[in-house]
Protein backbone atom coordinates (compact mmCIF):
# COMPACT_ATOMS: atom_id res chain seq x y z
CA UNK A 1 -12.33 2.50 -28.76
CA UNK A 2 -14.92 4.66 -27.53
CA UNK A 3 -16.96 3.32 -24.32
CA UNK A 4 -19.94 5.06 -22.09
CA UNK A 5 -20.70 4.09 -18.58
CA UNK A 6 -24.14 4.72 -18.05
CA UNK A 7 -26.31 5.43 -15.48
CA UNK A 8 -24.05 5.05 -12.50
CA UNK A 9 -23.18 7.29 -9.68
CA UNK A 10 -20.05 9.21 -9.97
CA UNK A 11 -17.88 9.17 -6.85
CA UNK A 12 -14.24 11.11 -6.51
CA UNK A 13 -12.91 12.50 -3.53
CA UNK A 14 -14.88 16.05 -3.49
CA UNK A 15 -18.22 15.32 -5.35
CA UNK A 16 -20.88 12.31 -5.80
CA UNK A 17 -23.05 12.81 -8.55
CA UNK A 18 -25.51 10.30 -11.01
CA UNK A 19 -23.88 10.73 -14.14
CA UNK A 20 -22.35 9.03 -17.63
CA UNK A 21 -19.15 8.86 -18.29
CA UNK A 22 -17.70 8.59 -21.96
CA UNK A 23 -14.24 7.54 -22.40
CA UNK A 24 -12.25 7.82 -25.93
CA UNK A 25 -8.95 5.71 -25.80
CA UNK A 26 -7.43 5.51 -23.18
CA UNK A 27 -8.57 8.59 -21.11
CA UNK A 28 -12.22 10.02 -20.05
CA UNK A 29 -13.33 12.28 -22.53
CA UNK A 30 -16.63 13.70 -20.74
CA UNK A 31 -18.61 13.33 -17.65
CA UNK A 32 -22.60 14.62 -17.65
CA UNK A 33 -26.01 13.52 -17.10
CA UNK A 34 -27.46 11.57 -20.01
CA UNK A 35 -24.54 12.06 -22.78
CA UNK A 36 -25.71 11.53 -26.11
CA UNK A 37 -22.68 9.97 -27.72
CA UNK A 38 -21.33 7.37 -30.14
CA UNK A 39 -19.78 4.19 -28.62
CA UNK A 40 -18.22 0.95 -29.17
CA UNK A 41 -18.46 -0.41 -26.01
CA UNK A 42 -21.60 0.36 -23.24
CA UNK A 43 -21.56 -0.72 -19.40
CA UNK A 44 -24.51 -0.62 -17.39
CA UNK A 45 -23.74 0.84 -14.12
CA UNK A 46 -27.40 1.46 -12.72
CA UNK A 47 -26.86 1.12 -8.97
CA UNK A 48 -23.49 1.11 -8.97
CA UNK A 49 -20.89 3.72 -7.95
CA UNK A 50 -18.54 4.47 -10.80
CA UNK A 51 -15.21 4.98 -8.74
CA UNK A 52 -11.88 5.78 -9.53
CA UNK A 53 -9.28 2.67 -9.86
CA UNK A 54 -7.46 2.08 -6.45
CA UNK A 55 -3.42 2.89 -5.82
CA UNK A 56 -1.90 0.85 -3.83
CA UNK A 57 1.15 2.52 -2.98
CA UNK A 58 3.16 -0.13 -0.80
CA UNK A 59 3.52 -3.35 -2.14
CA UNK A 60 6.30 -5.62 -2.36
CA UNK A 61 6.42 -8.05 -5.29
CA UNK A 62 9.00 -10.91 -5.53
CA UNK A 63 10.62 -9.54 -2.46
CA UNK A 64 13.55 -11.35 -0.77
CA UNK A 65 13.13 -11.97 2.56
CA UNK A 66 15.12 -14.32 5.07
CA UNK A 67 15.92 -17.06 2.20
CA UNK A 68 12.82 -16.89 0.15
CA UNK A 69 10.60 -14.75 -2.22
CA UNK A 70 7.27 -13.38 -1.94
CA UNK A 71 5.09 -15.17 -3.16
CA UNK A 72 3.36 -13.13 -5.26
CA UNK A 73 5.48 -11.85 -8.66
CA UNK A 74 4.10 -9.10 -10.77
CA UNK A 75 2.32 -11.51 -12.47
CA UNK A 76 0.01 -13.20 -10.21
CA UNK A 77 0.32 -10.27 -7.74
CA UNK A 78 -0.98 -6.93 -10.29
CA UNK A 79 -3.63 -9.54 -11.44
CA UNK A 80 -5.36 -10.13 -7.80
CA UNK A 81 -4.78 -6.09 -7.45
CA UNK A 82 -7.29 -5.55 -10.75
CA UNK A 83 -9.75 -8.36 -9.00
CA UNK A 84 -9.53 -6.76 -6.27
CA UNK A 85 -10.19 -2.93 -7.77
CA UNK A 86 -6.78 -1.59 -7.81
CA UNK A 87 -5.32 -0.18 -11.10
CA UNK A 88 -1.70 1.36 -9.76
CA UNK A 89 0.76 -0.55 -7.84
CA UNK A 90 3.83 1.41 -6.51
CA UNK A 91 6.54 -1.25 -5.04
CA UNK A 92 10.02 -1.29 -3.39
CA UNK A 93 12.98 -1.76 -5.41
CA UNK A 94 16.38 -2.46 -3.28
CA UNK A 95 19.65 -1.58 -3.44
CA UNK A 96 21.71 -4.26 -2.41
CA UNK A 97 25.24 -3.52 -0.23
CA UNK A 98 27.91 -2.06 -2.03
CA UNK A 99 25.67 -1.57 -5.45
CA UNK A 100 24.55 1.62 -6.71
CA UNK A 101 20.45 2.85 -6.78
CA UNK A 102 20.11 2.78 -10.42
CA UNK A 103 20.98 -0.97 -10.59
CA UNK A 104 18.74 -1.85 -7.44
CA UNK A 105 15.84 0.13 -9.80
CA UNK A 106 17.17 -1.71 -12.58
CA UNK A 107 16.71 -5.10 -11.35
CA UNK A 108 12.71 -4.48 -10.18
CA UNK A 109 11.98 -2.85 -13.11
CA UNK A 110 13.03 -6.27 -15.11
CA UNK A 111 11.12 -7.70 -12.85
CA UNK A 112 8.17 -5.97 -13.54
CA UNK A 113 8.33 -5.11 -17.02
CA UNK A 114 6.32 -7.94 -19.17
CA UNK A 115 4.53 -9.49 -15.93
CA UNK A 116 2.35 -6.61 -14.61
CA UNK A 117 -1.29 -6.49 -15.42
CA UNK A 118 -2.01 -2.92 -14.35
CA UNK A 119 0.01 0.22 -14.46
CA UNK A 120 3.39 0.60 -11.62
CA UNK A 121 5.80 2.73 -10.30
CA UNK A 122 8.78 1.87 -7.48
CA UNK A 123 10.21 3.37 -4.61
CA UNK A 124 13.64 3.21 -3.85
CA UNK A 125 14.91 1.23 -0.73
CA UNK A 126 18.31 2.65 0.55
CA UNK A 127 20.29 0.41 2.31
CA UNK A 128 23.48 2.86 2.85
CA UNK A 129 24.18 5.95 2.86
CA UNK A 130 27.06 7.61 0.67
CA UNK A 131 28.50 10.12 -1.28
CA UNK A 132 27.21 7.94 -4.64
CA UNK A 133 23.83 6.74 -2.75
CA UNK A 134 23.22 10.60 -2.54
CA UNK A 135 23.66 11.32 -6.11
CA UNK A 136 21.71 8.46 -7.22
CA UNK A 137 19.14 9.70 -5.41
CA UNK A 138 18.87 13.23 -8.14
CA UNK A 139 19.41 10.53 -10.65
CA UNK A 140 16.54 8.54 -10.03
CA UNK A 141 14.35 11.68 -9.41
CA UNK A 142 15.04 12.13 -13.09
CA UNK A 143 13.91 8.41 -13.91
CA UNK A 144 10.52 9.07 -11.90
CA UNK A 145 11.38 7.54 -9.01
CA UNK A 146 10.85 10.36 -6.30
CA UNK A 147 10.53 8.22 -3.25
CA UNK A 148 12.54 6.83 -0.82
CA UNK A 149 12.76 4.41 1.55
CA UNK A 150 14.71 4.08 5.29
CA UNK A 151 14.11 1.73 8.02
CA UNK A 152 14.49 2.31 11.60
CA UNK A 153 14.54 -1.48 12.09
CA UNK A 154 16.06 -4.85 10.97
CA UNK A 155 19.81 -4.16 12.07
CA UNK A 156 22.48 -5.49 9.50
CA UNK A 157 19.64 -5.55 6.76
CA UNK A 158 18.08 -2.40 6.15
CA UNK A 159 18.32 -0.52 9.66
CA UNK A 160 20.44 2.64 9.02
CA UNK A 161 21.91 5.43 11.65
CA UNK A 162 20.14 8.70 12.67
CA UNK A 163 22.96 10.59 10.70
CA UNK A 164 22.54 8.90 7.56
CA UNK A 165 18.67 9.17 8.06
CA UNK A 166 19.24 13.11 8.22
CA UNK A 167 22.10 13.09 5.11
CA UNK A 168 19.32 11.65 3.00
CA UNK A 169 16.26 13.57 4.31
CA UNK A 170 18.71 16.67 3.81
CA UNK A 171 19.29 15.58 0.32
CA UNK A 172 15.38 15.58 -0.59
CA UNK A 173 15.32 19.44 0.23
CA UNK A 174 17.36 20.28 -2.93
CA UNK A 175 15.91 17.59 -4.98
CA UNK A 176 11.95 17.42 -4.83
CA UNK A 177 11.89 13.75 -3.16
CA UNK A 178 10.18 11.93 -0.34
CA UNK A 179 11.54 9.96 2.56
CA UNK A 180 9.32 7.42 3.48
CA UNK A 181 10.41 5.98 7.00
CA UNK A 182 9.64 2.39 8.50
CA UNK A 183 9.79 3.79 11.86
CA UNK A 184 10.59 0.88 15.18
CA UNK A 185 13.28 1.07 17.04
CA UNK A 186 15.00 -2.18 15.64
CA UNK A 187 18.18 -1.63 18.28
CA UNK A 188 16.07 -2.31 21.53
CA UNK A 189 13.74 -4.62 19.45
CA UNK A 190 16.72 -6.70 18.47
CA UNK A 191 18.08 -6.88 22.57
CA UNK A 192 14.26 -8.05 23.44
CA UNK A 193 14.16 -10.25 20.39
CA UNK A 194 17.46 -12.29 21.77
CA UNK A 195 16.18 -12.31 25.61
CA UNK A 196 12.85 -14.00 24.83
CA UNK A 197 15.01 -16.65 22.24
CA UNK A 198 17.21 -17.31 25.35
CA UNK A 199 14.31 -17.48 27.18
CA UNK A 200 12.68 -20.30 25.28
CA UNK A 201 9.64 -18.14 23.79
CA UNK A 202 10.00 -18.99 20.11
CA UNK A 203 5.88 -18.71 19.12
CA UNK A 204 4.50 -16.28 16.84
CA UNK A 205 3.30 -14.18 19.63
CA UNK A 206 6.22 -12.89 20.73
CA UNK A 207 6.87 -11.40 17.63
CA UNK A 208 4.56 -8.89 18.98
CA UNK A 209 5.70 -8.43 22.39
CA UNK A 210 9.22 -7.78 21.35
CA UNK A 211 7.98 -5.40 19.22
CA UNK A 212 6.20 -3.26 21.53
CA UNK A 213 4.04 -0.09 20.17
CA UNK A 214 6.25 2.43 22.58
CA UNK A 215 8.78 1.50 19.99
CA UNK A 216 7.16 2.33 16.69
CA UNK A 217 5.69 5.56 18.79
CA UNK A 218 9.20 6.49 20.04
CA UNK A 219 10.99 5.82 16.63
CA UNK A 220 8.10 8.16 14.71
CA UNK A 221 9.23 10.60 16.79
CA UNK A 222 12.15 10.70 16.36
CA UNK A 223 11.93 10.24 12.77
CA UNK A 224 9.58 13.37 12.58
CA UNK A 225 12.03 15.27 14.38
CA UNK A 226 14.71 14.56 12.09
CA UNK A 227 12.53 15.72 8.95
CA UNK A 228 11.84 18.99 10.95
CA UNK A 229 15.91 19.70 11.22
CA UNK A 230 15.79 18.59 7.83
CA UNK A 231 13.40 21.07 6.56
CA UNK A 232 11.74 18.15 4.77
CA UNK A 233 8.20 16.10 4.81
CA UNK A 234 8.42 12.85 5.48
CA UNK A 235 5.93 10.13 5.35
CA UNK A 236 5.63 7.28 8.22
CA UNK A 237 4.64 3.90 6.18
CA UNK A 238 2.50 1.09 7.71
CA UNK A 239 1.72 2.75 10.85
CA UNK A 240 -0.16 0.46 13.11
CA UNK A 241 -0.37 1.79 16.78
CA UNK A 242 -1.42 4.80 18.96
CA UNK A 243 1.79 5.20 20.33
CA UNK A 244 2.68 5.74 16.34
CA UNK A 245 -0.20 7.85 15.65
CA UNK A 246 0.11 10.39 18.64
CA UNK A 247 3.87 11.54 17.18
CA UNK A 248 2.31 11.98 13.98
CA UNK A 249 -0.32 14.10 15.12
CA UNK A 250 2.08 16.41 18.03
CA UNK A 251 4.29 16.91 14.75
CA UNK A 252 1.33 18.04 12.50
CA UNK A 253 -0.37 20.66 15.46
CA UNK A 254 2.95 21.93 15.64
CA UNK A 255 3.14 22.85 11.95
CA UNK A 256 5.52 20.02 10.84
CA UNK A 257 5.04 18.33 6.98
CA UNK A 258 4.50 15.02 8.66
CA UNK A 259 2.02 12.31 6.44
CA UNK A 260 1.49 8.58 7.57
CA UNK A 261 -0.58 5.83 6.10
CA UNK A 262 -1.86 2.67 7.61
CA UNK A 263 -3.15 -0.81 6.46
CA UNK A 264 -6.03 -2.78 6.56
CA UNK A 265 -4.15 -5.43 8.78
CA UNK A 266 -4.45 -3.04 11.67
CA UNK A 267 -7.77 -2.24 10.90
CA UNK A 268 -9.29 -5.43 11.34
CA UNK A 269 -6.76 -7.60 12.68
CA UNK A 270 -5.07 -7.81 16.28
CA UNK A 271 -2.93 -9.33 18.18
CA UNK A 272 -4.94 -11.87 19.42
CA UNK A 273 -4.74 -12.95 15.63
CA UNK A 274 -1.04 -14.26 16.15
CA UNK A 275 -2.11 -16.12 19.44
CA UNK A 276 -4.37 -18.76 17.60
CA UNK A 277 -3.58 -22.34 18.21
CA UNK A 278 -0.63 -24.33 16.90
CA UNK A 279 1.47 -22.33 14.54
CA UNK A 280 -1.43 -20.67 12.97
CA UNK A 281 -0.31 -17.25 14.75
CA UNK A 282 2.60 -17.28 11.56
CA UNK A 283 0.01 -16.68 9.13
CA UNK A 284 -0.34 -13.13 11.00
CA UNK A 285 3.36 -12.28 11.38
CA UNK A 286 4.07 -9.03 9.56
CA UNK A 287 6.23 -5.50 10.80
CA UNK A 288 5.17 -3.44 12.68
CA UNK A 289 3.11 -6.32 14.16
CA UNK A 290 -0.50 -6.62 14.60
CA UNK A 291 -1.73 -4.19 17.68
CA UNK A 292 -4.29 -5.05 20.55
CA UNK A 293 -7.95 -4.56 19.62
CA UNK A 294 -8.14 -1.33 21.43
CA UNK A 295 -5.43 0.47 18.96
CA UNK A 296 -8.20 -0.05 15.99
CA UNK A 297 -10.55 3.06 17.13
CA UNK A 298 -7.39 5.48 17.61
CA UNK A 299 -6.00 4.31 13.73
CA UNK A 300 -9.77 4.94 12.62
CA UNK A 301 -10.19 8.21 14.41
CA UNK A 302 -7.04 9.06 12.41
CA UNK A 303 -8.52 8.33 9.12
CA UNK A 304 -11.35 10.22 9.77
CA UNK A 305 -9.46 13.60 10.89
CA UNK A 306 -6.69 12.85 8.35
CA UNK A 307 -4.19 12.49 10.87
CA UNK A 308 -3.45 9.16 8.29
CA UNK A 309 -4.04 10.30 4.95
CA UNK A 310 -4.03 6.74 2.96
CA UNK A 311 -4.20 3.20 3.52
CA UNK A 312 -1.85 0.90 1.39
CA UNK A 313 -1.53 -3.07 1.73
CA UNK A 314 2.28 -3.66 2.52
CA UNK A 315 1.36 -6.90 0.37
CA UNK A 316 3.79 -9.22 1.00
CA UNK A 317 2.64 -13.22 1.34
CA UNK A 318 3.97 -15.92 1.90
CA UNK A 319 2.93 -19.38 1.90
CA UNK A 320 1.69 -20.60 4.95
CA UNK A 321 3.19 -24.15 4.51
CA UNK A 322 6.26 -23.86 2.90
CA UNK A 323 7.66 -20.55 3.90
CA UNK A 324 6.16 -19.42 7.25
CA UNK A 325 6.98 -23.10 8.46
CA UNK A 326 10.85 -21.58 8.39
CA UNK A 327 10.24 -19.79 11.65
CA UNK A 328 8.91 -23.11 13.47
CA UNK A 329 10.44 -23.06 17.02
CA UNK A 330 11.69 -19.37 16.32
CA UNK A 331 9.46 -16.89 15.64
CA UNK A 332 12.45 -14.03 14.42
CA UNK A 333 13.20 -16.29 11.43
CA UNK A 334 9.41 -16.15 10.44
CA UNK A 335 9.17 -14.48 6.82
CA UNK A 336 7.29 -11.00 7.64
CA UNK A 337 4.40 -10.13 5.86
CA UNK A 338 0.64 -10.45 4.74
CA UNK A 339 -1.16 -11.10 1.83
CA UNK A 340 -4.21 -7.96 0.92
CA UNK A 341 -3.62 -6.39 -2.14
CA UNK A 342 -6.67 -7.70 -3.66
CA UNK A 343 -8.85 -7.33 -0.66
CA UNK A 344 -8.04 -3.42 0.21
CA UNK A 345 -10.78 -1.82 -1.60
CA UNK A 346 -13.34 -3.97 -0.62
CA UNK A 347 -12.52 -4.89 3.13
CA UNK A 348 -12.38 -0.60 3.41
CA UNK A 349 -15.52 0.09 1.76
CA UNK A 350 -17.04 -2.51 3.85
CA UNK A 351 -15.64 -1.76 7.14
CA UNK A 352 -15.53 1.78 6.73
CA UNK A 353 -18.71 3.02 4.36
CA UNK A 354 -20.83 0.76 5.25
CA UNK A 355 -19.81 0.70 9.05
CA UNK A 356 -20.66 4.21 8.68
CA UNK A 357 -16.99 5.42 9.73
CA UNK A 358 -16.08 7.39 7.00
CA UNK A 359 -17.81 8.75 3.99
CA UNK A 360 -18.08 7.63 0.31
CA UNK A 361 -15.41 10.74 -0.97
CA UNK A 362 -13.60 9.69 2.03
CA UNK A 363 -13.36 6.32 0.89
CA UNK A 364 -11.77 7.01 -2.62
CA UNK A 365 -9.34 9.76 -1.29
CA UNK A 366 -8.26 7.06 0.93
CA UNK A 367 -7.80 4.20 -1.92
CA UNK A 368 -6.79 6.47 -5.00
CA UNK A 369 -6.71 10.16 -4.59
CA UNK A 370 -4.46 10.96 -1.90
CA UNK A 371 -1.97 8.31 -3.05
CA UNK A 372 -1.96 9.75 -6.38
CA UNK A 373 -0.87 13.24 -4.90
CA UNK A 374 1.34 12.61 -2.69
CA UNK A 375 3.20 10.07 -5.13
CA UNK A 376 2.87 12.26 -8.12
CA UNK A 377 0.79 10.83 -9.96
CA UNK A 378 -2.73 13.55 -9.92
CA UNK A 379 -4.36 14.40 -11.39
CA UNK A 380 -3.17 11.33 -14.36
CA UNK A 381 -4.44 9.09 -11.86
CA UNK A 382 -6.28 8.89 -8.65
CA UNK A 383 -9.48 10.66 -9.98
CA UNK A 384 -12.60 10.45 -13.19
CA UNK A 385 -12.04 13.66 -14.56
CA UNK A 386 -11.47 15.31 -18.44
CA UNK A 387 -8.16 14.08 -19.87
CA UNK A 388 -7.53 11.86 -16.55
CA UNK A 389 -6.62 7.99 -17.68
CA UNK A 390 -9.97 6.20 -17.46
CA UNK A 391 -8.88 3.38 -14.57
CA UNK A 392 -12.24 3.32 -13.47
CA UNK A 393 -14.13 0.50 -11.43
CA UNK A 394 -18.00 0.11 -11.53
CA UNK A 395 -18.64 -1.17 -7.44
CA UNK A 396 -21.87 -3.15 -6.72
CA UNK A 397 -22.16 -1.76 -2.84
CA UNK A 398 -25.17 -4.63 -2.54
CA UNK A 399 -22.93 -7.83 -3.44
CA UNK A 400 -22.30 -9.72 -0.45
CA UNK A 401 -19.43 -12.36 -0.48
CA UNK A 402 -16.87 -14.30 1.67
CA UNK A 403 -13.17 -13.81 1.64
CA UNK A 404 -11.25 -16.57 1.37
CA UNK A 405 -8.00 -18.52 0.10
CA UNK A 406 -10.32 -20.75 -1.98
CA UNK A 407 -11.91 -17.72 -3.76
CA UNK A 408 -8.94 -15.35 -3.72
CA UNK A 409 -5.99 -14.92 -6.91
CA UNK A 410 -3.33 -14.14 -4.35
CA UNK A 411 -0.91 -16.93 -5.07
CA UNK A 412 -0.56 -17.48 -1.43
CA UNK A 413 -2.40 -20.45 0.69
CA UNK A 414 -4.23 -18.48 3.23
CA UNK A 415 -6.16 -15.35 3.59
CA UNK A 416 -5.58 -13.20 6.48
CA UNK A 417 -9.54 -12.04 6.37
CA UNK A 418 -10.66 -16.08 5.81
CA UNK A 419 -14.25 -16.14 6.79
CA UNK A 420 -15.04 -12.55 6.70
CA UNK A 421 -18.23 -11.39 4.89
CA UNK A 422 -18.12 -8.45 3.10
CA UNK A 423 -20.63 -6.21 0.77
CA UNK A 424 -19.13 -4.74 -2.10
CA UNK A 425 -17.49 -5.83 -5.21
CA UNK A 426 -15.31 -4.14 -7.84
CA UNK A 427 -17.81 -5.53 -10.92
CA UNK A 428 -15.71 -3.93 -13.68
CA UNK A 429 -11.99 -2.93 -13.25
CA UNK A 430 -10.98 -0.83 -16.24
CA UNK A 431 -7.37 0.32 -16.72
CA UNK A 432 -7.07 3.40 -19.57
CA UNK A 433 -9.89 2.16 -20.99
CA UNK A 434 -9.32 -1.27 -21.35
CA UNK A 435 -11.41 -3.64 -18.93
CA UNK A 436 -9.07 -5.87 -16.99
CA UNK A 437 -12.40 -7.70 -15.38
CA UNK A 438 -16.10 -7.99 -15.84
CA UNK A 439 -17.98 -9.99 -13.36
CA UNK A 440 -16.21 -13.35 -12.83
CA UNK A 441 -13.82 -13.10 -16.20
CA UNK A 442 -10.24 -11.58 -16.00
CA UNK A 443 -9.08 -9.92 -19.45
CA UNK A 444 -6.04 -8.65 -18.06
CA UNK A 445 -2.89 -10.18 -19.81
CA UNK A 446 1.04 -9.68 -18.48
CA UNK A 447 2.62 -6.94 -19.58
CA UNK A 448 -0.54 -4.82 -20.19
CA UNK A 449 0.39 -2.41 -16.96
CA UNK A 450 3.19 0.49 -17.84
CA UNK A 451 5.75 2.34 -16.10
CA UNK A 452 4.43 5.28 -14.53
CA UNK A 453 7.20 7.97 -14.19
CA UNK A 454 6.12 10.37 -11.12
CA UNK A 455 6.50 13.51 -10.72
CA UNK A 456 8.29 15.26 -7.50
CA UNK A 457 6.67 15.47 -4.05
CA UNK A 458 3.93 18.04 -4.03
CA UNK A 459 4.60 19.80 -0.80
């Protein structure tokens, strides 16, 4: 099928231009003012921006997590992402104790394959570090996976030691991968966690205070420091504070490969968010935790100078009700995480374009381009260009709207954003040339998205 998006204005990272855009199949074929061509299928875009489809490079899909699930599956989740403008997930699959990589990837990728809507890839979580974890790590390089995971927090679950932090970042010189590091310092976390328990402060508040930014700053460092030994990039994931920021940006004036992204959580949320009445402050509960106000113009400031190069979702809801309730009277045991993968592109173009914080190429390098590089994916993905895949989403910047849970396709019972109004609104979602939405229908069906093997890290 052959389909021509007329009229529209043309936005990718580097240029903004009014052109057409013809697509044949399942990639663009041709970009150029007034395109006299054949086609089965035309979409007025006339005052619209013709963007590329968003990447949303950190989500976590039927996760475990403290005795439940995410709420969202690939299913419901990939189908709020194309609602919401995004066309590429990449999630987290987890080795489990004692198992090997390729059956951690093994088990995500059956549950993904049939379910998703729009087009995936994983990440590896590595839980330990061994002889075999190391060679499953070239082994999955060779099955596209080319990212991996560590965590600095969450001792006896994920947290690992600084020397088997440094085996793996030294094993991603030989082998073209990335180590992607949630960076808090879970062993002092985990000592202020228990005092405040003993201490009878169980609300969600004090999931923030015992999780204090000096901690995420002081564990970035020392993370970046490690990848310098190393010889080896690494890339900081949900960074939320200054404290976090001000490592990154030491290590990159001093030459260092050192690449963070934040979220929209700590954008526009803030700690005063998990201090609402009742229980409420559960709905907001998510690692690192929501920041003081006064962090948001430092993680903007980053944006801006590139200090942060992308902003992901680190979707991962869970019902308010039924599954936050599990931390009533003790805030540690509340499931972590947020719902957003269907409001990212939106709640940034609003916040940020329209704020006038950063620009309209700024924008889509944030939601789709950089992601696509530094996750090998570019120049398939992450761009409208010749022979790229045509995930493309016509964006009315004029629609104005209100988020909410009663409006949203997130199957979770609360929006973190409830109440906020927005301009801007993904119109058309198109994934390889087939449109997954128009308006207020969804075409998308399970299954549709594919496997995307990546390539290795570009650096």
């Amino acid at each position: 099928m052959r389909t021509l998006i007329r009229g529209g204005t043309v936005v990718t990272a580097g240029d903004t231009a009014r052109a057409d855009v013809l697509i044949d199949g399942e990639t663009v074929s041709a970009i150029g003012r007034g395109l006299e061509a054949t086609a089965d299928r035309v979409i007025d875009a006339s005052d619209r921006y013709v963007m590329p489809g968003g990447i949303d490079a950190h989500t976590h899909m039927d996760m475990p997590f403290g005795g439940t699930f995410s709420a969202d599956d690939f299913e419901s989740g990939t189908a709020a992402a194309a609602w919401g403008g995004t066309t590429t997930i990449v999630d987290f699959a987890i080795q489990d104790f004692g198992e090997s990589l390729q059956a951690g990837f093994e088990r995500w990728m059956a549950k993904a394959t049939g379910k998703a809507h729009v087009d995936y890839g994983f990440h590896m979580i590595i839980r330990e570090v061994n002889d075999q974890t190391l060679g499953g790590m070239d082994a999955l390089i060779g099955e596209g996976v080319t990212s991996f995971k560590l965590f600095m927090a969450y001792p006896g679950v994920f947290m690992l030691d600084d020397a088997s932090i440094f085996r793996a970042m030294q094993r991603t010189s030989d082998n073209g991968g990335l180590i992607m590091m949630h960076a808090e310092n879970g062993g002092a976390i985990d000592v202020l966690v228990r005092r405040y328990l003993d201490e009878g402060r169980t609300e969600p508040i004090n999931h923030a205070l015992t999780r204090p930014a000096a901690m995420e700053g002081e564990a970035t460092h020392r993370a970046v420091a490690l990848a310098r030994l190393a010889g080896v990039a690494v890339y900081i994931v949900h960074l939320s504070s200054r404290d976090a920021l001000s490592a990154v940006v030491e290590a990159r004036d001093r030459g260092a490969a050192a690449f963070a992204e934040t979220c929209p959580q700590y954008l526009f949320l803030s700690q005063d968010d998990l201090s609402r009445p009742g229980f409420e402050g559960a709905k907001y509960v998510c690692s690192p935790p929501l920041r003081p106000r006064d962090h948001q113009e430092d993680l903007w400031n980053g944006l801006v100078q590139d200090d942060l190069q992308i902003v992901s979702t680190d979707h991962c809801p869970f019902d308010y009700k039924d599954q936050k309730v599990l931390g009533r009277g003790d805030f540690s045991k509340i499931p972590n995480g947020l719902p957003g993968v269907e409001d990212r592109y939106t709640v940034l173009f609003d916040g940020g374009v329209t704020a006038g914080r950063i620009s309209l190429n700024r924008f889509v390098e944030l939601v789709a381009t950089a992601p696509a590089r530094m996750f090998g994916l570019y120049p398939r993905k992450g761009t409208i260009a010749p022979g790229s895949d045509a995930d493309i989403v016509v964006f009315d910047p004029a629609a104005e709207r209100v988020l909410s849970a009663s409006t949203h396709h997130m199957r979770v019972d609360y929006s973190c954003f409830e109440g906020m109004r927005v301009r801007g609104r993904p119109e058309v979602v198109m994934q390889r040339g087939e449109v997954l939405v128009a308006g207020d229908q969804f075409h998308g069906r399970p299954g549709q998205g594919r496997f995307l093997k990546r390539g290795p890290f570009p650096g």
